[in-house]
Every structure is written in structure tokens, then in C-alpha cells.
C-alpha atoms as a PDB file:
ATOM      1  CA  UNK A   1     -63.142  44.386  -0.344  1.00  0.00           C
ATOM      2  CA  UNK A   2     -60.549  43.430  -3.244  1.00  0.00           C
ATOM      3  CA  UNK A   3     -57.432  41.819  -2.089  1.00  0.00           C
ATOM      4  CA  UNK A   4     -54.602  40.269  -4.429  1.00  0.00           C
ATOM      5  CA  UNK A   5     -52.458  37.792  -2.993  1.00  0.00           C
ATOM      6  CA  UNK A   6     -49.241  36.602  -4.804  1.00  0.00           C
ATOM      7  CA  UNK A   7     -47.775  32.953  -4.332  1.00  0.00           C
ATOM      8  CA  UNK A   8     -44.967  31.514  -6.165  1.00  0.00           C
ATOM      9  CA  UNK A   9     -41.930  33.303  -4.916  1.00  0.00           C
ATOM     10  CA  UNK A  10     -38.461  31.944  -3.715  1.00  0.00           C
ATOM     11  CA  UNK A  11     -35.507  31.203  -3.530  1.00  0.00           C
ATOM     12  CA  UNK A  12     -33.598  29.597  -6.970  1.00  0.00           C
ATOM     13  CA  UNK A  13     -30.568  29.052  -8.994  1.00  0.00           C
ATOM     14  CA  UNK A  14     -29.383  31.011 -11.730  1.00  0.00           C
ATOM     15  CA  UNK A  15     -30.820  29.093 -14.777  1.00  0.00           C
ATOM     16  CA  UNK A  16     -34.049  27.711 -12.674  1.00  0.00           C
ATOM     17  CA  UNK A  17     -37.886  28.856 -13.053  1.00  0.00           C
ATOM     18  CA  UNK A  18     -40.242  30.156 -10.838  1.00  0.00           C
ATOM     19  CA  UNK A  19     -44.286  30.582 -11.873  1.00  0.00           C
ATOM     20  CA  UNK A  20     -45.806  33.534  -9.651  1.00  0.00           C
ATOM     21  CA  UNK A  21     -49.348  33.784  -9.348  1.00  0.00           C
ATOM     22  CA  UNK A  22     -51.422  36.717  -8.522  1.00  0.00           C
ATOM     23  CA  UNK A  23     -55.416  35.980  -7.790  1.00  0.00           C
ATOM     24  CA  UNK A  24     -57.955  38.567  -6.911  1.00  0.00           C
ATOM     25  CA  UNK A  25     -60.354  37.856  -4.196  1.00  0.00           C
ATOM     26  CA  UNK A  26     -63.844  39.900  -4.245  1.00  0.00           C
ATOM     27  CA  UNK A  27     -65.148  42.115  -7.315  1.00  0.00           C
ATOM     28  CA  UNK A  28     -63.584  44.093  -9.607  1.00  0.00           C
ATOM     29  CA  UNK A  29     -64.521  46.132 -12.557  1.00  0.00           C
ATOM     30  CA  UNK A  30     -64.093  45.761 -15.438  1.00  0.00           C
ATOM     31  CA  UNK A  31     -60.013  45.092 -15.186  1.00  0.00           C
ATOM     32  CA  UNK A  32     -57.979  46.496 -18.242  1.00  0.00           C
ATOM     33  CA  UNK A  33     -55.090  45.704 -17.616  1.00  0.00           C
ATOM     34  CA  UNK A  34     -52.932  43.219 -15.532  1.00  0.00           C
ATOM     35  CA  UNK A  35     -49.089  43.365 -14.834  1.00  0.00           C
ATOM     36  CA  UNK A  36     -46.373  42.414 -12.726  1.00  0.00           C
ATOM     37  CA  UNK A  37     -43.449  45.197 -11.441  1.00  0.00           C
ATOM     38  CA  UNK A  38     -40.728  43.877  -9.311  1.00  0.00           C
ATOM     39  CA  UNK A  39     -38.237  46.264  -7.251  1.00  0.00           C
ATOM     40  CA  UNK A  40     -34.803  45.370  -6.147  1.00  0.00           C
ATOM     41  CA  UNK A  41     -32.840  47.287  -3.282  1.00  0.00           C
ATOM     42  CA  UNK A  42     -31.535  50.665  -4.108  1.00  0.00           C
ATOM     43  CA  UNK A  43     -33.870  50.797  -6.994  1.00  0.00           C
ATOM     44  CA  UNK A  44     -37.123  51.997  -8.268  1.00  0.00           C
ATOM     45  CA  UNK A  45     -40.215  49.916  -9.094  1.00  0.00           C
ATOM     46  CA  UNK A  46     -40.177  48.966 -12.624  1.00  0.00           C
ATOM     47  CA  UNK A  47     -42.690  47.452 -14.479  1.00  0.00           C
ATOM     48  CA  UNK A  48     -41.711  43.748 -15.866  1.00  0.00           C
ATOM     49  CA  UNK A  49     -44.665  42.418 -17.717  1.00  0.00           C
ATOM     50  CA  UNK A  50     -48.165  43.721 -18.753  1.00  0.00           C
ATOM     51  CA  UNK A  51     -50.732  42.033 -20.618  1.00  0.00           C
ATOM     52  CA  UNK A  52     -54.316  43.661 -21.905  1.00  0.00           C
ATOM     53  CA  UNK A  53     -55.654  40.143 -23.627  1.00  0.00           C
ATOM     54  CA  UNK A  54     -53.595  37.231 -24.793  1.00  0.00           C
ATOM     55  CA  UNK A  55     -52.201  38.584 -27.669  1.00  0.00           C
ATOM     56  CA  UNK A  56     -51.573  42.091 -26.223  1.00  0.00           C
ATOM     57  CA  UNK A  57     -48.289  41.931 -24.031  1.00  0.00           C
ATOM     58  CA  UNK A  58     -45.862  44.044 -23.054  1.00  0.00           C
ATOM     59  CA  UNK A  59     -41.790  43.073 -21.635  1.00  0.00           C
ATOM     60  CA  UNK A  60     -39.210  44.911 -20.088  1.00  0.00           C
ATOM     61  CA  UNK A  61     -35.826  44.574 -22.339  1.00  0.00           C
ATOM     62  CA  UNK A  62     -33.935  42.368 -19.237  1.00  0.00           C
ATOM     63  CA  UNK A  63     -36.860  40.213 -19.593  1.00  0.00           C
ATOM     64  CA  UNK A  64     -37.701  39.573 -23.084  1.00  0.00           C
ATOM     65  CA  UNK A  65     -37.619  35.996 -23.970  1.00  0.00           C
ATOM     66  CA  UNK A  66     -37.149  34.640 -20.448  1.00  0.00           C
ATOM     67  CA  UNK A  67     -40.673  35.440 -18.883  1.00  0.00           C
ATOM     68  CA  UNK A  68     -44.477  34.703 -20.324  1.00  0.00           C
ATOM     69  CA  UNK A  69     -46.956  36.786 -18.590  1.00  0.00           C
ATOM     70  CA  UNK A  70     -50.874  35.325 -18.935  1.00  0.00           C
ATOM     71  CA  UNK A  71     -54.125  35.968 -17.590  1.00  0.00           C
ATOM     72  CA  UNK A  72     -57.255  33.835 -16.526  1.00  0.00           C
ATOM     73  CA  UNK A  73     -59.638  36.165 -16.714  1.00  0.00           C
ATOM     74  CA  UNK A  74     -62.568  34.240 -15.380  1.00  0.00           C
ATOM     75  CA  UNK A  75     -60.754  33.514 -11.983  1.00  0.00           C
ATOM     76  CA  UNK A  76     -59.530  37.128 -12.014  1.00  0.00           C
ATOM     77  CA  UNK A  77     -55.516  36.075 -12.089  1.00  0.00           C
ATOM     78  CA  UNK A  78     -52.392  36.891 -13.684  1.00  0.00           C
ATOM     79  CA  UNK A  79     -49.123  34.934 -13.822  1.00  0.00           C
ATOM     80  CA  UNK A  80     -45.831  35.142 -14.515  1.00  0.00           C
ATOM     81  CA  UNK A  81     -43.640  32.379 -15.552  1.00  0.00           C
ATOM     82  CA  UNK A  82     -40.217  33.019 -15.204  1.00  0.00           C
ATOM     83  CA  UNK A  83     -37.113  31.014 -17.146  1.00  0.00           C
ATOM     84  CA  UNK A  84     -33.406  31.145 -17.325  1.00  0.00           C
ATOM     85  CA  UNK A  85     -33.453  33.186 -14.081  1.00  0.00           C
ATOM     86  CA  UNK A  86     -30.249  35.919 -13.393  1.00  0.00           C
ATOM     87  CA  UNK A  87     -29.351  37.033 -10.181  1.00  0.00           C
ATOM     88  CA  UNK A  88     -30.250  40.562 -11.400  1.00  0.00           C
ATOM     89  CA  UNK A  89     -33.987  39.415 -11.691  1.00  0.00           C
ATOM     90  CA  UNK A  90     -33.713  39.460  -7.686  1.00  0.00           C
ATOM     91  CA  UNK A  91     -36.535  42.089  -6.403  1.00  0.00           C
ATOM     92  CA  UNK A  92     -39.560  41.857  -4.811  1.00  0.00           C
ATOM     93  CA  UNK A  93     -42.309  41.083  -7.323  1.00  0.00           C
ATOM     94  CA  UNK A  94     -45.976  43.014  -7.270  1.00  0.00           C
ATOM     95  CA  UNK A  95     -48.638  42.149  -8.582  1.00  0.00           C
ATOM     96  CA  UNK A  96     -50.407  44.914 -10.433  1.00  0.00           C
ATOM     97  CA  UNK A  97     -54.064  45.637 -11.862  1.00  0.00           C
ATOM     98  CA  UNK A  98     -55.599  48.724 -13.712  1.00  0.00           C
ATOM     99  CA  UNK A  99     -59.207  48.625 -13.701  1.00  0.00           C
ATOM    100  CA  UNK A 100     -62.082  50.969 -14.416  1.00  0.00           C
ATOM    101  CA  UNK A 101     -62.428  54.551 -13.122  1.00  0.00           C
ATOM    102  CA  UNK A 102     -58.668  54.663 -12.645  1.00  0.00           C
ATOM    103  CA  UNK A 103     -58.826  52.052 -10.174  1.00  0.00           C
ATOM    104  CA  UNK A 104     -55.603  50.443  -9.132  1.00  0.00           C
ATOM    105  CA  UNK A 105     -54.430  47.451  -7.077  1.00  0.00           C
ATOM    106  CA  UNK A 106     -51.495  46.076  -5.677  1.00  0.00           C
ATOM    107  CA  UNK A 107     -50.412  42.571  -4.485  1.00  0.00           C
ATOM    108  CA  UNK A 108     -48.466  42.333  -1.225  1.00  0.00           C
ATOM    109  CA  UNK A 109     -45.011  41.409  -2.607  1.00  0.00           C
ATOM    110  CA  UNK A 110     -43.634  38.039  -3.006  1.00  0.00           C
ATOM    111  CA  UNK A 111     -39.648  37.651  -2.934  1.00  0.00           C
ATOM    112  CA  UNK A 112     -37.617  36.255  -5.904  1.00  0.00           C
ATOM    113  CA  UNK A 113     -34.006  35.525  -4.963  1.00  0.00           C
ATOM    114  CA  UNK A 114     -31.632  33.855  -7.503  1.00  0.00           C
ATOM    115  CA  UNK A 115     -28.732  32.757  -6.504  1.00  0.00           C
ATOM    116  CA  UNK A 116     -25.338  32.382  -8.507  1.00  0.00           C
END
């Protein structure tokens, strides 16, 4: 069975960093694309970061410039590096993958909490 477990998560100060980490165990194929979404209480999932290959990515606007998303594609990871941290980047962050035959998979949720 595929599972992705997510790492990295915490508890920071506004202006600090945080690198979250997503690896998939067991086979999966042909991924297309990898992402991270991130949901904060009283609001809806939204995505944060996408990327297809290294010079395909995609950014949320409140994110643009303050987060690098990347992918290791032989170890089947994603991760998201996260600078100049706001207290309105708090959510719980998900790691995401779209693979073949519409197959889609979710990470368990790590927390991000920054503090002001």
C-alpha cells in the first residue's frame, strides 16, 4: 500500500523557517504532479504550492517569494521550504500527489504554528 508521511512541522516565530517533507512509501505510478495544501480553522483547504518538474511550479499569492517547493523524484518526495513565516501561514499542511489514472494521495497533516 502507498502511504505519505509528512515531517517538518512546528511551532516558530514570525520571521523563522520551517522545511516540510513529504516521502512516499511503496509504489506509485507514474506521479504527475506533487503539491502541498495547508488549511487553517474556519477555512477551506487551499492549495499552497505545486510543482510538475523543476522548472514547472505553481504559488499561491500569500506565498509567493517566501516558500520553494521541490521534488526528488527518485525517492518519491516533495518539500516545502518555508521563509519569512506570518502568523497567517498557520494551518495544517498536506501533502498532496496526483498520479496516473486519476489517482490521488494525501499526507496525514503536519501542524505549522507561527507565533507573533
Amino acid at each position: 500500500q502507498v502511504q505519505l508521511v509528512e515531517s517538518g512541522g512546528g511551532l516558530v516565530q514570525a520571521g523563522g523557517s520551517l522545511r516540510l517533507s513529504c516521502a512516499a512509501s511503496g509504489s506509485i505510478f507514474s506521479i504527475k504532479t506533487m503539491g502541498w495544501y495547508r488549511q487553517a480553522p474556519g477555512k477551506q483547504r487551499e492549495l499552497v504550492a505545486s510543482i510538475i518538474r523543476a522548472d514547472i511550479t505553481n504559488y499561491a499569492d500569500a506565498v509567493k517569494g517566501r516558500f520553494t517547493i521541490s521534488r526528488d523524484n527518485a525517492k518519491n518526495a516533495v518539500y516545502l521550504q518555508m521563509n519569512s513565516l506570518k502568523p497567517e501561514d498557520t494551518a495544517v499542511y498536506y501533502c498532496h500527489i496526483a498520479a496516473a489514472f486519476n489517482q490521488i494521495y494525501w499526507g496525514q497533516g503536519t501542524q505549522v504554528t507561527v507565533s507573533s
